[in-house]
C-alpha atoms as a PDB file:
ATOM      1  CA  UNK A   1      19.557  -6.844   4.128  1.00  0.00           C
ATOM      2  CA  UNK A   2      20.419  -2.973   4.701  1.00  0.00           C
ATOM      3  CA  UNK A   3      19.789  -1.990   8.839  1.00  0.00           C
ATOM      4  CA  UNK A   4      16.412  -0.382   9.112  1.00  0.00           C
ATOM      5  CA  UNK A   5      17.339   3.125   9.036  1.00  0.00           C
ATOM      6  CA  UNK A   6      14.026   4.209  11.615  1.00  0.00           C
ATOM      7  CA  UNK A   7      11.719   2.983  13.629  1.00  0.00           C
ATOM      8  CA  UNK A   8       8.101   4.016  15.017  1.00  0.00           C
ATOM      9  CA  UNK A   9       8.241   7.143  17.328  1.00  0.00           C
ATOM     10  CA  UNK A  10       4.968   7.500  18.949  1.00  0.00           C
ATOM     11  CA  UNK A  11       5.709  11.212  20.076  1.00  0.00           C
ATOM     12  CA  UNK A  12       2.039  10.935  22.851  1.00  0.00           C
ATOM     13  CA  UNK A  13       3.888   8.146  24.469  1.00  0.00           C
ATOM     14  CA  UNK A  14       7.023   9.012  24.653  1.00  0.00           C
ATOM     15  CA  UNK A  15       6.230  12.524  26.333  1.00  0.00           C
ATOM     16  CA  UNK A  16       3.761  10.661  28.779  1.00  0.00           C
ATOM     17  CA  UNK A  17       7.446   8.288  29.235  1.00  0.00           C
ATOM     18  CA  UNK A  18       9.110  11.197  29.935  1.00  0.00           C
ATOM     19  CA  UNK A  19       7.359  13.355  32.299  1.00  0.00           C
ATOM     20  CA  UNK A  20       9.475  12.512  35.782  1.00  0.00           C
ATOM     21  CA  UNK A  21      12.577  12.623  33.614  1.00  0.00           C
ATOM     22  CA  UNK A  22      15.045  16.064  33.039  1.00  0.00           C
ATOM     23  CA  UNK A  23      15.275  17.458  30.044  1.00  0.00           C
ATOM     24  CA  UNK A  24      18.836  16.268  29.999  1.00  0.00           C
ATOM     25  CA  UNK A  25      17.838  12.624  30.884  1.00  0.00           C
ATOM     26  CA  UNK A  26      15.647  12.712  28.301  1.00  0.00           C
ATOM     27  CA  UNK A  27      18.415  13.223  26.011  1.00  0.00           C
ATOM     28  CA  UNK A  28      20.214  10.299  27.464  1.00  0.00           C
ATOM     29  CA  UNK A  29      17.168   8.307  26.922  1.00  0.00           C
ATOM     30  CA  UNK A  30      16.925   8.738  23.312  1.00  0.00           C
ATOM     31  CA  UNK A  31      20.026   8.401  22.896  1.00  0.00           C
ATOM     32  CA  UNK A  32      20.208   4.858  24.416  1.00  0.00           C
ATOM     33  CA  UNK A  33      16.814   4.014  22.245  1.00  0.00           C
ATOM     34  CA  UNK A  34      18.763   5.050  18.740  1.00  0.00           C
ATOM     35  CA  UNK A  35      21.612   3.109  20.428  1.00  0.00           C
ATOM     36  CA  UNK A  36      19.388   0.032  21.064  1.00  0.00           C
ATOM     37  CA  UNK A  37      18.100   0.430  17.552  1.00  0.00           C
ATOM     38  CA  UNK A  38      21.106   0.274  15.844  1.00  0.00           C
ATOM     39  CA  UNK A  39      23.166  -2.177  18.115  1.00  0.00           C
ATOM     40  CA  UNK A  40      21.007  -4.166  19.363  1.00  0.00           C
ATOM     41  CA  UNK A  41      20.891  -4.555  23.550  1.00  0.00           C
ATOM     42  CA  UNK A  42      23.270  -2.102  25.354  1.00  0.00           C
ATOM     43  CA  UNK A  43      26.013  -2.953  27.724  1.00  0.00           C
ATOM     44  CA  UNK A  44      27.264  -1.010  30.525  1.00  0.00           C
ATOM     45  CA  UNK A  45      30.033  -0.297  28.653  1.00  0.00           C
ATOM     46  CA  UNK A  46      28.438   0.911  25.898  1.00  0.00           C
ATOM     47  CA  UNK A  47      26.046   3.124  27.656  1.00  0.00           C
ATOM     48  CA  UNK A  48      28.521   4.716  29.974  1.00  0.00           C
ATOM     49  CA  UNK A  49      30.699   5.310  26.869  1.00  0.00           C
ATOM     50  CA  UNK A  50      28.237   6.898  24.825  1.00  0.00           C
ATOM     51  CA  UNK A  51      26.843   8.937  27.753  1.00  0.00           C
ATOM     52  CA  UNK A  52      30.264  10.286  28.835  1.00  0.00           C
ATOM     53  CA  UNK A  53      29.538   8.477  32.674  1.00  0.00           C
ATOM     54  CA  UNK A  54      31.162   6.453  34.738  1.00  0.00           C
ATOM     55  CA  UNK A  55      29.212   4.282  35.833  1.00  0.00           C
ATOM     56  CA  UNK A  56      24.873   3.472  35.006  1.00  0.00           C
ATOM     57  CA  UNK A  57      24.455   4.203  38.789  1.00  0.00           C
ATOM     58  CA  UNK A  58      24.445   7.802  37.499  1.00  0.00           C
ATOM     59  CA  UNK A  59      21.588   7.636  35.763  1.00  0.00           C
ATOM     60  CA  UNK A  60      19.460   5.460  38.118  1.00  0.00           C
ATOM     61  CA  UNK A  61      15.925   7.495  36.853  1.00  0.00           C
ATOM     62  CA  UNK A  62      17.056   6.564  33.078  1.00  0.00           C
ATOM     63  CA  UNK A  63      17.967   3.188  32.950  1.00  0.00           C
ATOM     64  CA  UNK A  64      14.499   2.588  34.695  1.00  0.00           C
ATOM     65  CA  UNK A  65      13.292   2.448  31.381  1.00  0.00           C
ATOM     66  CA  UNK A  66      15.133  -0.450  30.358  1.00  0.00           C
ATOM     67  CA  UNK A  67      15.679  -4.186  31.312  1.00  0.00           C
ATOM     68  CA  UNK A  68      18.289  -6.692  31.257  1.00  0.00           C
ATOM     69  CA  UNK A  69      18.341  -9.866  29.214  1.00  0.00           C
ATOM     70  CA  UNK A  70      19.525 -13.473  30.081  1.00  0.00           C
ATOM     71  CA  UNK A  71      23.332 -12.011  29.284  1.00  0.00           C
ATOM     72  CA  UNK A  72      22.982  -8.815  31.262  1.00  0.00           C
ATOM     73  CA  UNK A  73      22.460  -6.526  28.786  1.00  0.00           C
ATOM     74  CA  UNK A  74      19.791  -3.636  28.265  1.00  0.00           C
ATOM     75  CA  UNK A  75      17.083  -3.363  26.278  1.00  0.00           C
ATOM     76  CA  UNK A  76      13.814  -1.065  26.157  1.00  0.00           C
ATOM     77  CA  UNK A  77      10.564  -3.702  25.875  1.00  0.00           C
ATOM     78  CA  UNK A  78       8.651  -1.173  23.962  1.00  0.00           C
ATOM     79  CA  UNK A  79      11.284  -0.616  21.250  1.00  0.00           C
ATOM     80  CA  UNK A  80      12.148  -3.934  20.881  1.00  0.00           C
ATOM     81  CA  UNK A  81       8.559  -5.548  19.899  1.00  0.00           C
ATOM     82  CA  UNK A  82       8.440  -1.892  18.134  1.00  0.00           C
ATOM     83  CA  UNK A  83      11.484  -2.827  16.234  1.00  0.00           C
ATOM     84  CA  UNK A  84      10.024  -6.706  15.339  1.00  0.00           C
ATOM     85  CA  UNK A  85       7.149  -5.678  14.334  1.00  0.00           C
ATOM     86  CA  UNK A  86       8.300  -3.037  11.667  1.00  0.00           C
ATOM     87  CA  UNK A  87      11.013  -6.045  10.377  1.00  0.00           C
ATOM     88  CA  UNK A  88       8.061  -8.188  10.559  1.00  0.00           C
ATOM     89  CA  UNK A  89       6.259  -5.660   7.952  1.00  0.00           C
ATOM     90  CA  UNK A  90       8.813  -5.548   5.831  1.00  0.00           C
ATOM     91  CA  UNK A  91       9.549  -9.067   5.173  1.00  0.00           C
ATOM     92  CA  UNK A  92       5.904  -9.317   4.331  1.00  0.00           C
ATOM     93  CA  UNK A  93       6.281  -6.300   2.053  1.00  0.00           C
ATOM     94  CA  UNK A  94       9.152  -8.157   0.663  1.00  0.00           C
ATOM     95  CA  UNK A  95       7.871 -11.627  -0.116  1.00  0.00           C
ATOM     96  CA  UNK A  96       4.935  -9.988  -1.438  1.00  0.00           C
ATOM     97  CA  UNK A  97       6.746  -7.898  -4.069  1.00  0.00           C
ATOM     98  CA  UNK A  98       8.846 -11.341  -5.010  1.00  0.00           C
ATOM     99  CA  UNK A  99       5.400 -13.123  -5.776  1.00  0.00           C
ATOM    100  CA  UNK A 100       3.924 -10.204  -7.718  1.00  0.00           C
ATOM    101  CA  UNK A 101       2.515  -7.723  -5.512  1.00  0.00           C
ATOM    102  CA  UNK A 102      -0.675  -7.249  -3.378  1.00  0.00           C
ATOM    103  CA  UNK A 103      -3.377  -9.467  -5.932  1.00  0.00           C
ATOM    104  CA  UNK A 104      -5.682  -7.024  -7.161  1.00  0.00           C
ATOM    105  CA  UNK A 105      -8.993  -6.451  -5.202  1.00  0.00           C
ATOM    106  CA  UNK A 106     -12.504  -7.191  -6.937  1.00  0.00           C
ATOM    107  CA  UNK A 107     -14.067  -3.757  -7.990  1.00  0.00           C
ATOM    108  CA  UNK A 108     -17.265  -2.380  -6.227  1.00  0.00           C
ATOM    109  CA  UNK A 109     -19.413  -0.078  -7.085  1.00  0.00           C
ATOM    110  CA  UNK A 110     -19.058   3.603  -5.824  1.00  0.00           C
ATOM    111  CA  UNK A 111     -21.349   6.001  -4.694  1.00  0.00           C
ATOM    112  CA  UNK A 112     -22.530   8.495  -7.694  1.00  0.00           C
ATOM    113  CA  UNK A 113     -20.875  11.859  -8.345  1.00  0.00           C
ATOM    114  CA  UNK A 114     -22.758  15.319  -8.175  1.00  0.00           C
ATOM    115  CA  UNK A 115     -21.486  16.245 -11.149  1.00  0.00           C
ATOM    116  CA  UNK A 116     -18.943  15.307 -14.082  1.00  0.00           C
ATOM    117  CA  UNK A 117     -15.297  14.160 -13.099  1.00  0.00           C
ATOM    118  CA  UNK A 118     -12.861  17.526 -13.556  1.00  0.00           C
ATOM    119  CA  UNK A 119      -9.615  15.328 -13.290  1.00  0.00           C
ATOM    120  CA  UNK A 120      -7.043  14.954 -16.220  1.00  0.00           C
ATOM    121  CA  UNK A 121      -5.121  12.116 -16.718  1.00  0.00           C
ATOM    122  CA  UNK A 122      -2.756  10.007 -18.679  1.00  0.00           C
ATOM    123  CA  UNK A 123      -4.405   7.548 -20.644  1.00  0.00           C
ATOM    124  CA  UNK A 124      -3.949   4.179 -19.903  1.00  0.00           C
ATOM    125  CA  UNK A 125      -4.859   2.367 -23.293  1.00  0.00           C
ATOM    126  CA  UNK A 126      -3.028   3.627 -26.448  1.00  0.00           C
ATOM    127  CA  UNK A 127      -5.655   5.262 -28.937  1.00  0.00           C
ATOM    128  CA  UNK A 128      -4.749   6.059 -32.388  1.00  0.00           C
ATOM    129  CA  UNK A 129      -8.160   7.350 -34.571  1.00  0.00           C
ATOM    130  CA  UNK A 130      -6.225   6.240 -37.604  1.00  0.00           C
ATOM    131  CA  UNK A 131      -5.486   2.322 -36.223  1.00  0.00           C
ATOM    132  CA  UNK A 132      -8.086   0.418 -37.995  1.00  0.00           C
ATOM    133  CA  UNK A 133      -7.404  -2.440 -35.325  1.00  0.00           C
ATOM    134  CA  UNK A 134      -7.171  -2.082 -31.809  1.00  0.00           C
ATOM    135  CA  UNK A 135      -5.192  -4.609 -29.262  1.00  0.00           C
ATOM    136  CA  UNK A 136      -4.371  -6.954 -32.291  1.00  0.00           C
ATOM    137  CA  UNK A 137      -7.692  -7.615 -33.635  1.00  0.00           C
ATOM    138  CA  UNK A 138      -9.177  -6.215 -36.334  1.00  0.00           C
ATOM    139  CA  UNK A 139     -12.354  -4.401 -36.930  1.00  0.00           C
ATOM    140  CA  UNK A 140     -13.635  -1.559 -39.126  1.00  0.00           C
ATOM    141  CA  UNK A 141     -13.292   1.671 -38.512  1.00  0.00           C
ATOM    142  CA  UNK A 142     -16.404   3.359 -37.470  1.00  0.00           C
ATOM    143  CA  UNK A 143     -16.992   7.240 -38.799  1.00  0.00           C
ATOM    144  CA  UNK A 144     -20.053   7.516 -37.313  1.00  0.00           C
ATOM    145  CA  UNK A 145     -21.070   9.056 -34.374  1.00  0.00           C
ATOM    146  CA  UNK A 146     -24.180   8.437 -32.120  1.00  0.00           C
ATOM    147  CA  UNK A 147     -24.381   4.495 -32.084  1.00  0.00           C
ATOM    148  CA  UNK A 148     -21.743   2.030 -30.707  1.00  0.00           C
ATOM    149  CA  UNK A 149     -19.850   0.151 -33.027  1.00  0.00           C
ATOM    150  CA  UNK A 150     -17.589  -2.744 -31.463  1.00  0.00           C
ATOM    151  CA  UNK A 151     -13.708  -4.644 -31.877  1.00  0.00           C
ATOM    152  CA  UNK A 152     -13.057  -7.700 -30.600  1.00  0.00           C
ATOM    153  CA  UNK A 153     -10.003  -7.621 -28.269  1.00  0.00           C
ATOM    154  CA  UNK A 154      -7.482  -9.892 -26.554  1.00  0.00           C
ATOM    155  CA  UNK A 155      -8.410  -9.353 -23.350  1.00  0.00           C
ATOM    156  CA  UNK A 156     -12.175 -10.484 -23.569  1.00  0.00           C
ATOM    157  CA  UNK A 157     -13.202  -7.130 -23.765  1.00  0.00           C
ATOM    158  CA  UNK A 158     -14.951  -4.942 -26.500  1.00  0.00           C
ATOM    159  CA  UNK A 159     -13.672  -1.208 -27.967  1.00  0.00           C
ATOM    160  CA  UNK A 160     -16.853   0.467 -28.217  1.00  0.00           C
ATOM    161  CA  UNK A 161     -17.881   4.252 -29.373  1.00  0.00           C
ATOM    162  CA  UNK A 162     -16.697   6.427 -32.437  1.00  0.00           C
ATOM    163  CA  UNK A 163     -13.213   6.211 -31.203  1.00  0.00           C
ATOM    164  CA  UNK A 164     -12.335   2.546 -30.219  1.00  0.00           C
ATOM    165  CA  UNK A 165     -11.551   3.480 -26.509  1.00  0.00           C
ATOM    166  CA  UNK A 166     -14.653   2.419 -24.565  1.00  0.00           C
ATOM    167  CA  UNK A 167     -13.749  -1.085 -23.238  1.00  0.00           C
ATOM    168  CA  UNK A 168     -16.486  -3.120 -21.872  1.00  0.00           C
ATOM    169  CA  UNK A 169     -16.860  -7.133 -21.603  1.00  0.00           C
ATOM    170  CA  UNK A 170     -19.739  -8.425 -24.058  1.00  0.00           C
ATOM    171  CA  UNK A 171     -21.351  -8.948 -20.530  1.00  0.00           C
ATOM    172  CA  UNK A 172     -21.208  -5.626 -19.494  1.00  0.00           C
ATOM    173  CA  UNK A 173     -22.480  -4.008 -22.900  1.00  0.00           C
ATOM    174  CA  UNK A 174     -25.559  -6.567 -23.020  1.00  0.00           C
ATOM    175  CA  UNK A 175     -26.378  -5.176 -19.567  1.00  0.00           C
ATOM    176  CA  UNK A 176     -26.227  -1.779 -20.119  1.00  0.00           C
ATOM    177  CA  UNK A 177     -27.964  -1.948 -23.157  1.00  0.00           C
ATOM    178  CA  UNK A 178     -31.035  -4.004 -21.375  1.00  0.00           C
ATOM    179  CA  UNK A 179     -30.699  -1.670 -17.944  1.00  0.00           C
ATOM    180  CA  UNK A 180     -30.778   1.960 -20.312  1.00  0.00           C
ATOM    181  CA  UNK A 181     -32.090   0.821 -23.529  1.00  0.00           C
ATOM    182  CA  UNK A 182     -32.806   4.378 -24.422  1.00  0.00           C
ATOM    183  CA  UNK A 183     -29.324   5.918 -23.110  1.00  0.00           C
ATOM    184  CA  UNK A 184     -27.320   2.936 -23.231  1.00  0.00           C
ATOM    185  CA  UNK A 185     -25.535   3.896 -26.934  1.00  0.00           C
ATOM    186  CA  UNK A 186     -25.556   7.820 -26.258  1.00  0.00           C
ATOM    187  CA  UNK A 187     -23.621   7.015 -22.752  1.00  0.00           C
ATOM    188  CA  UNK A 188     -21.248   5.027 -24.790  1.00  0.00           C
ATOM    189  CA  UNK A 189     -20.525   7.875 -27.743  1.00  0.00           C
ATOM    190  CA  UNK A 190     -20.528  10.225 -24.603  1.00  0.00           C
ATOM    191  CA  UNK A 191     -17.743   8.626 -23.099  1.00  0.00           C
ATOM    192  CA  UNK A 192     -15.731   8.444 -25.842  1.00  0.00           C
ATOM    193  CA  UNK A 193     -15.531  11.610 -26.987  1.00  0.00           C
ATOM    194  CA  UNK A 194     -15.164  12.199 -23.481  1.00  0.00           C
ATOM    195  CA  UNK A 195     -11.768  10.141 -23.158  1.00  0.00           C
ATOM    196  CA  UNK A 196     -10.609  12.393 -26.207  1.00  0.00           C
ATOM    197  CA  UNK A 197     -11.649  15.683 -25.369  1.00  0.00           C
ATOM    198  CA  UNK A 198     -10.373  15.478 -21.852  1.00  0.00           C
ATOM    199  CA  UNK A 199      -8.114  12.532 -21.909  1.00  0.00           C
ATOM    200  CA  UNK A 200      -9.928  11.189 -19.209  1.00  0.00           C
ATOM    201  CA  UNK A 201      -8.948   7.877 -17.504  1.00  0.00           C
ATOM    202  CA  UNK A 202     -11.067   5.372 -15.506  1.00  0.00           C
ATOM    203  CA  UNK A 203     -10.143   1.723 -14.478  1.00  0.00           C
ATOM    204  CA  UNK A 204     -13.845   0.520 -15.290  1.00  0.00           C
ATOM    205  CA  UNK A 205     -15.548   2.023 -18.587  1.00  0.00           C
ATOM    206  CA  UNK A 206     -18.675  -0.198 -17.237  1.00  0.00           C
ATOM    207  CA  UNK A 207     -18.529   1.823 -13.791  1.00  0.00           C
ATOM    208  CA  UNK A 208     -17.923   5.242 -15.237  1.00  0.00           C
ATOM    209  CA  UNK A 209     -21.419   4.778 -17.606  1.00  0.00           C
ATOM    210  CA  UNK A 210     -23.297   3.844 -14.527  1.00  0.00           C
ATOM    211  CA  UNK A 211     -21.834   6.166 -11.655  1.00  0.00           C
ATOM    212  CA  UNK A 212     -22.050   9.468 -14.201  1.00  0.00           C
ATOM    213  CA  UNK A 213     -22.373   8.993 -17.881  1.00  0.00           C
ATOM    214  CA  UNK A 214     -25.826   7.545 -17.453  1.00  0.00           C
ATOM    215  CA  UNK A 215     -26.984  10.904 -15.797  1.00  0.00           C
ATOM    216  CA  UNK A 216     -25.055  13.105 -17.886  1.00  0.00           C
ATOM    217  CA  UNK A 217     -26.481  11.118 -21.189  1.00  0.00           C
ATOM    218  CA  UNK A 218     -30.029  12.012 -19.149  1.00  0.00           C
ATOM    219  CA  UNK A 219     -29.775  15.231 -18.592  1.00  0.00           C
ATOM    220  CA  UNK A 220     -28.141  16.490 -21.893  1.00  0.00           C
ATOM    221  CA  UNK A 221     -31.322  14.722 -23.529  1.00  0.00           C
ATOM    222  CA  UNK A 222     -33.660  16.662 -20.659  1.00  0.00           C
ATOM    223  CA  UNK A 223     -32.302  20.012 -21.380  1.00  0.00           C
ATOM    224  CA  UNK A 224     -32.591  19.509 -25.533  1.00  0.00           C
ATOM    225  CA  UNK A 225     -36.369  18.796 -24.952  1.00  0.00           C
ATOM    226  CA  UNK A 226     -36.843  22.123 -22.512  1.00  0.00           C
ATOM    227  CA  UNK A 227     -35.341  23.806 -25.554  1.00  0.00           C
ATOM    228  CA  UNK A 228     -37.693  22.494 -27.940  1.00  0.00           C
ATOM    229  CA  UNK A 229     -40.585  22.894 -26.376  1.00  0.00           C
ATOM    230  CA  UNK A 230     -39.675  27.187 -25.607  1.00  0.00           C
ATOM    231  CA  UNK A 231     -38.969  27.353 -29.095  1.00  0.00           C
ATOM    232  CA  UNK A 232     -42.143  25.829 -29.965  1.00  0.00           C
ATOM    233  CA  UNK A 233     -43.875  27.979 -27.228  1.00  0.00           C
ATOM    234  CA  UNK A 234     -42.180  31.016 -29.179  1.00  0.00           C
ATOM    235  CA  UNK A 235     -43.281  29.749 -32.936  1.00  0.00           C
ATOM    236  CA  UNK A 236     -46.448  29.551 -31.874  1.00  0.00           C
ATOM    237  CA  UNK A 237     -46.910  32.781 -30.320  1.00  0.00           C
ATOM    238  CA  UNK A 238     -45.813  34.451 -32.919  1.00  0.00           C
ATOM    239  CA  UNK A 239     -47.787  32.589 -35.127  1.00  0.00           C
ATOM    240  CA  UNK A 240     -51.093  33.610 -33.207  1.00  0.00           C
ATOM    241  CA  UNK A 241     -50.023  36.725 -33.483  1.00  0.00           C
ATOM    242  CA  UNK A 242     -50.075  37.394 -37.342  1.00  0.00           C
ATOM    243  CA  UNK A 243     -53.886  38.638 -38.735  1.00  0.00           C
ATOM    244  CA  UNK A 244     -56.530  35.961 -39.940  1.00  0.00           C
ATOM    245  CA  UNK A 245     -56.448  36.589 -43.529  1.00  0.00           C
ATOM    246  CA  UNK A 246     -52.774  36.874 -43.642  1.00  0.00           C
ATOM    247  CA  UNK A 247     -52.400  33.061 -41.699  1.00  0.00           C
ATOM    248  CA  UNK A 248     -54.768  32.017 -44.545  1.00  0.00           C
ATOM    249  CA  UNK A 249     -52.802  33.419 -47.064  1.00  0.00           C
ATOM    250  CA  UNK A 250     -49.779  31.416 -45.579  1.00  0.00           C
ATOM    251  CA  UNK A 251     -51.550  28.324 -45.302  1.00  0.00           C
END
């Protein structure tokens, strides 16, 4: 294994450390540290050596900061548990990576957004709106647009929507359609137009419908009804307006 090439500097401590030394003792003492890093614990010969002295006599305030071990040599306490703990990470970092990584952590919920996600990004399923099968199954390709058609995947999972690229367990589609039965198919089409138009990404189709699709679905539908019912306001107006004989005559 390569040297570690750095170790934790916490800059507070070290200037608390510091504060009876000169600033050219300080120099020597950070020296000595990157020394001790490197090396390992210091001899006198080594520190007198790299510090252009004589003797460690010279710098009485300096080596203060350090202590000797069974075989005489110096060492700084703080950098050395500084120093294990950091190869102690590492390792840990290391093994991990041999076995496969850090195992994936179980999904929760999140909070919902104020409004509709504004972030593009790569998609992370391949969608071709020519494939008439998706992830190896096969399933018919759906040209319609408002209800959710499915394909059976690999995975356990369903492609759902006018484009194949909503993905939900059959789980997770039973439940939204029995939570939103009214909304539950428009949140799907939603979505997957969605996907296309933006090329949005999400690691949970099932949490993107609930945390903002659901509401977007909601108040799409809430804004088409305020329209309807001004433009029936307006027809009907108008139509009180036009004379009694000539409302007969269209009648």
């Amino acid at each position: 294994m390569n040297k570690d090439p750095a170790f934790l500097f916490y800059t507070a401590d070290f200037l608390v450390g510091v504060a009876d030394l000169t600033m050219q003792e300080r120099g020597q003492y950070i020296t000595l540290m990157c020394l001790q890093h490197q090396h390992g614990h210091l001899s006198d010969k080594t520190i007198c050596l790299s510090l252009g002295l004589s003797s460690v006599i010279e710098i009485q305030d300096v080596i203060a900061k350090f202590k000797k071990d069974e075989s005489g040599l110096y060492y700084n306490e703080r950098l050395d548990k500084e120093i294990e703990k950091r190869e102690t990470y590492t390792e840990s970092r290391r093994l991990n990576g041999m076995n496969g990584g850090r195992p994936k952590a179980e999904q929760k919920p999140y909070a919902e957004p104020y409004g509709l996600p504004h972030d593009n990004h790569m998609p992370n399923h391949s969608v071709n709106d020519n494939d008439k099968e998706i992830g190896g199954a096969g399933g018919k390709k759906n040209s319609k647009r408002g209800k959710a058609k499915e394909v059976n995947l690999d995975d356990g999972k369903v492609a759902c929507g006018s484009q194949k690229n909503v993905l939900l367990t059959l789980e997770e589609l039973a439940r939204l359609k029995s939570e939103y039965p009214q909304h539950a198919d428009q949140a799907i089409e939603f979505l997957s137009c969605y996907i296309v138009e933006k090329e949005y990404v999400s690691k949970s189709h099932n949490l993107a419908i609930r945390r903002w699709v659901i509401d977007a679905v909601k108040k799409q539908t809430a804004n088409g009804n305020i329209i309807q019912q001004q433009t029936a306001k307006v027809i009907k107006r108008d139509f009180s307006s036009i004379p009694t004989v000539a409302r007969r005559e269209e009648e």
